[in-house]
C-alpha atoms as a PDB file:
ATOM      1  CA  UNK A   1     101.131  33.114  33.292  1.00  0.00           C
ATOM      2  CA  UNK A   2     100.241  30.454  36.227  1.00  0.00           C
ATOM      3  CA  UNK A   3      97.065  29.428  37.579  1.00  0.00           C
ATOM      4  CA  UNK A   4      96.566  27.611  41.280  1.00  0.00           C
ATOM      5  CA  UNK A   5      96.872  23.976  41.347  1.00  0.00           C
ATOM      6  CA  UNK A   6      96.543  23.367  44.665  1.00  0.00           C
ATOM      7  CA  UNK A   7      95.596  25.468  48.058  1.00  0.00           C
ATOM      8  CA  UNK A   8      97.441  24.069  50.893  1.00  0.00           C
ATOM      9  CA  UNK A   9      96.253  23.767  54.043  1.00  0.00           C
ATOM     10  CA  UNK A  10      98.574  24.377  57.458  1.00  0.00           C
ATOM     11  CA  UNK A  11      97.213  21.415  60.089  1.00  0.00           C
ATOM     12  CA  UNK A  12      97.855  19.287  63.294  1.00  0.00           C
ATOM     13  CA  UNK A  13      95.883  16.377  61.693  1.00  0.00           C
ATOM     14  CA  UNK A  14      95.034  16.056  58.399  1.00  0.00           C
ATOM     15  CA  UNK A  15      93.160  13.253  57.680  1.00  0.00           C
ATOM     16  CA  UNK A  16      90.455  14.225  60.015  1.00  0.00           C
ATOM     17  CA  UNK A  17      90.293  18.235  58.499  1.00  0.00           C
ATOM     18  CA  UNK A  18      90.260  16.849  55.066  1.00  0.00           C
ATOM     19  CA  UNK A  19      87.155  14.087  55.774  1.00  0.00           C
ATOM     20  CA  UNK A  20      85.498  17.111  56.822  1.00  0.00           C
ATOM     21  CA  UNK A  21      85.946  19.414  54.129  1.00  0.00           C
ATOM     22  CA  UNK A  22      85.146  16.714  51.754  1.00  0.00           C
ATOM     23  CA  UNK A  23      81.697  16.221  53.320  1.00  0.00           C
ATOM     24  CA  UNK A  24      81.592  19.811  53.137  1.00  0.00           C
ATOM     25  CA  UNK A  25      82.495  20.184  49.690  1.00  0.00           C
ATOM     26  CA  UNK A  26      81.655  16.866  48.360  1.00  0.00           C
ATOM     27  CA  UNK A  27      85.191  16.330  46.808  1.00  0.00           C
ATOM     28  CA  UNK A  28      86.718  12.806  47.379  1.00  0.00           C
ATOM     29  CA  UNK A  29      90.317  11.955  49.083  1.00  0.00           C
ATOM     30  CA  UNK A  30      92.939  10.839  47.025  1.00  0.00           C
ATOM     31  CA  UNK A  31      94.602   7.646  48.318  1.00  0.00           C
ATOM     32  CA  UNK A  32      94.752   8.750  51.806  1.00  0.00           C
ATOM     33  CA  UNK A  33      94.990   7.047  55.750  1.00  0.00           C
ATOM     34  CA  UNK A  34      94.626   8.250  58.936  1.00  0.00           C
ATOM     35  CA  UNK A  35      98.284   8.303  59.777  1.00  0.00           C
ATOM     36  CA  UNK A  36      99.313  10.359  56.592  1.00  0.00           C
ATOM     37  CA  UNK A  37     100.976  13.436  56.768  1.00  0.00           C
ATOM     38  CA  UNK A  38      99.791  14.903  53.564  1.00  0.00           C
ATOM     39  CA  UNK A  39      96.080  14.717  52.497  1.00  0.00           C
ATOM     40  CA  UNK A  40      94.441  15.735  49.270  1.00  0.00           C
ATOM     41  CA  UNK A  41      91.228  16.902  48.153  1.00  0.00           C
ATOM     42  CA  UNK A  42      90.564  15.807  44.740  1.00  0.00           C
ATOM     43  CA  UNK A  43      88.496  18.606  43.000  1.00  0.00           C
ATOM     44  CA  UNK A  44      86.345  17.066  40.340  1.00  0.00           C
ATOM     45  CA  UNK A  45      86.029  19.679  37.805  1.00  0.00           C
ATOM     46  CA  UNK A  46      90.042  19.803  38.216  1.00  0.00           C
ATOM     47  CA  UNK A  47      92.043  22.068  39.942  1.00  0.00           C
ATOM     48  CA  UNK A  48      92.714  24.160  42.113  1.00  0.00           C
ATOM     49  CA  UNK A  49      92.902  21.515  44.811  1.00  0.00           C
ATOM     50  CA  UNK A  50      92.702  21.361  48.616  1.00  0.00           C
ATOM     51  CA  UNK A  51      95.881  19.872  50.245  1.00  0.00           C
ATOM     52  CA  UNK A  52      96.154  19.321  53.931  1.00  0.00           C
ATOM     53  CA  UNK A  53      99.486  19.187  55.749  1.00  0.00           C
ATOM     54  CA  UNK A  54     100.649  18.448  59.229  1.00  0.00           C
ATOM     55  CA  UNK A  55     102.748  20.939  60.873  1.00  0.00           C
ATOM     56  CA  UNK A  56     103.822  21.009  64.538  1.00  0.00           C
ATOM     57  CA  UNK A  57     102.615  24.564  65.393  1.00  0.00           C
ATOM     58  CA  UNK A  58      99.014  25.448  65.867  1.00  0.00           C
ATOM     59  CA  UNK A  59      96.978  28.323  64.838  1.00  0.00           C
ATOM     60  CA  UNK A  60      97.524  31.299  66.062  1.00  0.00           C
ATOM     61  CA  UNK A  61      95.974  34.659  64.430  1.00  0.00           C
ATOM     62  CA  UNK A  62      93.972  34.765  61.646  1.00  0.00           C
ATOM     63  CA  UNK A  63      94.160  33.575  58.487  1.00  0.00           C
ATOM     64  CA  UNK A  64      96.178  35.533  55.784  1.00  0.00           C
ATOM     65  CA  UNK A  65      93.990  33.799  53.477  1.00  0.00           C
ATOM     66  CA  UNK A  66      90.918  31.837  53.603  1.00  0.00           C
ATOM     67  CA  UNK A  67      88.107  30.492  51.428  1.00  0.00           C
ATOM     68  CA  UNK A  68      84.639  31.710  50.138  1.00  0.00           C
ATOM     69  CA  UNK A  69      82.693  29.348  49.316  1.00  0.00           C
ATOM     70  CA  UNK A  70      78.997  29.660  47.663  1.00  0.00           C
ATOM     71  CA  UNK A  71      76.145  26.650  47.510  1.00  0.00           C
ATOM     72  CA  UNK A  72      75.614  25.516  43.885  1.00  0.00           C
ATOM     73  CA  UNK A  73      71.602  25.016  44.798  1.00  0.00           C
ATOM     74  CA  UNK A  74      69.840  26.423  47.646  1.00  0.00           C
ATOM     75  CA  UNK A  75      70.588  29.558  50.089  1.00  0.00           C
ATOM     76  CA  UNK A  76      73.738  30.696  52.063  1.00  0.00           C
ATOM     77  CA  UNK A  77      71.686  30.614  55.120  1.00  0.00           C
ATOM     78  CA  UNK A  78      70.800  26.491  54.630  1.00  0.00           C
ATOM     79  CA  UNK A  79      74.185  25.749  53.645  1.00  0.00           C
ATOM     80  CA  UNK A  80      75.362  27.690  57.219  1.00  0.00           C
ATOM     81  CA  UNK A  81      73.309  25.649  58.951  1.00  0.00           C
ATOM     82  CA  UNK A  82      74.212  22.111  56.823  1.00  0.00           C
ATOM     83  CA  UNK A  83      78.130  23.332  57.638  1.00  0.00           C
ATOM     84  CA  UNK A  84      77.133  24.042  61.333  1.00  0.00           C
ATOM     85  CA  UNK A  85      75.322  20.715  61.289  1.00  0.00           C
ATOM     86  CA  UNK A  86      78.323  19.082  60.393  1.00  0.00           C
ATOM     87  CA  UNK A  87      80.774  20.753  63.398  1.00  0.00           C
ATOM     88  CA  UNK A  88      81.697  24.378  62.222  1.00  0.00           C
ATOM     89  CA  UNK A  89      81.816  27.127  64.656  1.00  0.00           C
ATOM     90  CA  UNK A  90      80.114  30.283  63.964  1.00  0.00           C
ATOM     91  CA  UNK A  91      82.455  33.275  63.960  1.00  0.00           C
ATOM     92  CA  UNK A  92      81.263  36.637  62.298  1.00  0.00           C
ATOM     93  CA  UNK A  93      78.054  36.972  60.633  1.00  0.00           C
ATOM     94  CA  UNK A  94      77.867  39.766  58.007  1.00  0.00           C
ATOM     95  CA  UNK A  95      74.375  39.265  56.447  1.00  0.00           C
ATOM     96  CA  UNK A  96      72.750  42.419  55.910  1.00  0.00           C
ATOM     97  CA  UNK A  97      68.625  43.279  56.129  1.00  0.00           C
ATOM     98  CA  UNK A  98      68.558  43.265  52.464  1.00  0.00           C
ATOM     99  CA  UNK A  99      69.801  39.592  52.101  1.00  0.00           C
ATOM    100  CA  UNK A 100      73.493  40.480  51.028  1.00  0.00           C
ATOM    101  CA  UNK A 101      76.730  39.773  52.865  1.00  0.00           C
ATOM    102  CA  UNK A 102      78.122  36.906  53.949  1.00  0.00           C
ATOM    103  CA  UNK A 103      78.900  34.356  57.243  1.00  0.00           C
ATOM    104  CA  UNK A 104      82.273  33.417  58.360  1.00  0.00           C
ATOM    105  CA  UNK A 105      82.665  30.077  60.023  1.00  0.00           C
ATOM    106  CA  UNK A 106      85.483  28.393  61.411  1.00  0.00           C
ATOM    107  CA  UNK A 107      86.485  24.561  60.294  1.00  0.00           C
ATOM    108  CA  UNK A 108      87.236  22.092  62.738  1.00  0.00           C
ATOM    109  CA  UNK A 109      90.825  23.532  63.526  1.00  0.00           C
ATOM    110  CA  UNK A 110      89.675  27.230  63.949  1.00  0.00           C
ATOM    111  CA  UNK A 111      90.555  28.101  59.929  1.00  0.00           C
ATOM    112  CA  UNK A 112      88.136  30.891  58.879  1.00  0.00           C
ATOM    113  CA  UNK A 113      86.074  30.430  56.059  1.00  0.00           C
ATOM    114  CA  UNK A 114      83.317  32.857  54.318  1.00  0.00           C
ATOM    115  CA  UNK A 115      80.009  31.124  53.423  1.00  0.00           C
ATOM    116  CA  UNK A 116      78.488  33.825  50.432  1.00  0.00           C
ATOM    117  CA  UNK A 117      75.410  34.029  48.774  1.00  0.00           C
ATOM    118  CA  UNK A 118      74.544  30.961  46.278  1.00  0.00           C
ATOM    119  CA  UNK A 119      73.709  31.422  42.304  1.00  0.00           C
ATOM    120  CA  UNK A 120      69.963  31.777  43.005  1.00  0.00           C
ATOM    121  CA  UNK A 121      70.205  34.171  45.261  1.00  0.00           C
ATOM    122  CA  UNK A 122      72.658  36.643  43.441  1.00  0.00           C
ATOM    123  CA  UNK A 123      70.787  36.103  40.375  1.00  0.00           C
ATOM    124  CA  UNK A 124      67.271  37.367  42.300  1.00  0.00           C
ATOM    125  CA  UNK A 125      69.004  40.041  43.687  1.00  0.00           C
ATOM    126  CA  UNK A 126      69.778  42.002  40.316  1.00  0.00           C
END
């Protein structure tokens, strides 16, 4: 068996992605610069972890595979508006009338990410 250490992310500049993930996730950078070619996100409850990487070509389709990522306290539709607040783009919204679904956004380099219901809220919903 395996299990994911770390999720690597594709990027033209990976300081600046990673900063903003980790004000997005609250994780901390691991001995990084600004000039670095490799970044990493230090999870603190231990791995998997969030690895940024620069590469010379940018993005050009979609993702083949992206994150979903949940508040620990509060709603999905705050923490949209915290992760909007702190320069993501909105891209699809998929909330339905009855309070399900989810919102993708796009980071700061156009990578797609799902923002989903938080703990609360799935636990009021059953």
């Amino acid at each position: 068996m395996i299990e994911i250490h770390t999720l690597t992310v594709d990027c033209a500049r990976p300081y600046e992605l990673a900063e903003w993930w980790s004000r997005a996730l609250g994780w901390p950078l691991v001995d990084s610069a600004p000039e670095d070619d490799e970044v990493l996100l230090d999870r603190p409850e231990g791995p998997p972890h969030l690895l940024f990487i620069r590469v010379p070509e940018g993005k050009n389709v979609k993702n083949r595979l992206h994150l979903d990522v949940r508040p620990d306290e509060g709603t999905r539709d705050a923490e949209v508006e915290r992760l909007l607040a702190l320069g993501a783009e909105p891209y699809e919204d998929h909330r339905a009338p009855d309070g399900t679904g989810w919102v993708t956004l796009l980071d700061p380099e156009g990578n797609e990410f799902c923002v989903c219901r938080g703990t609360a809220e799935r636990a009021a919903a059953t």
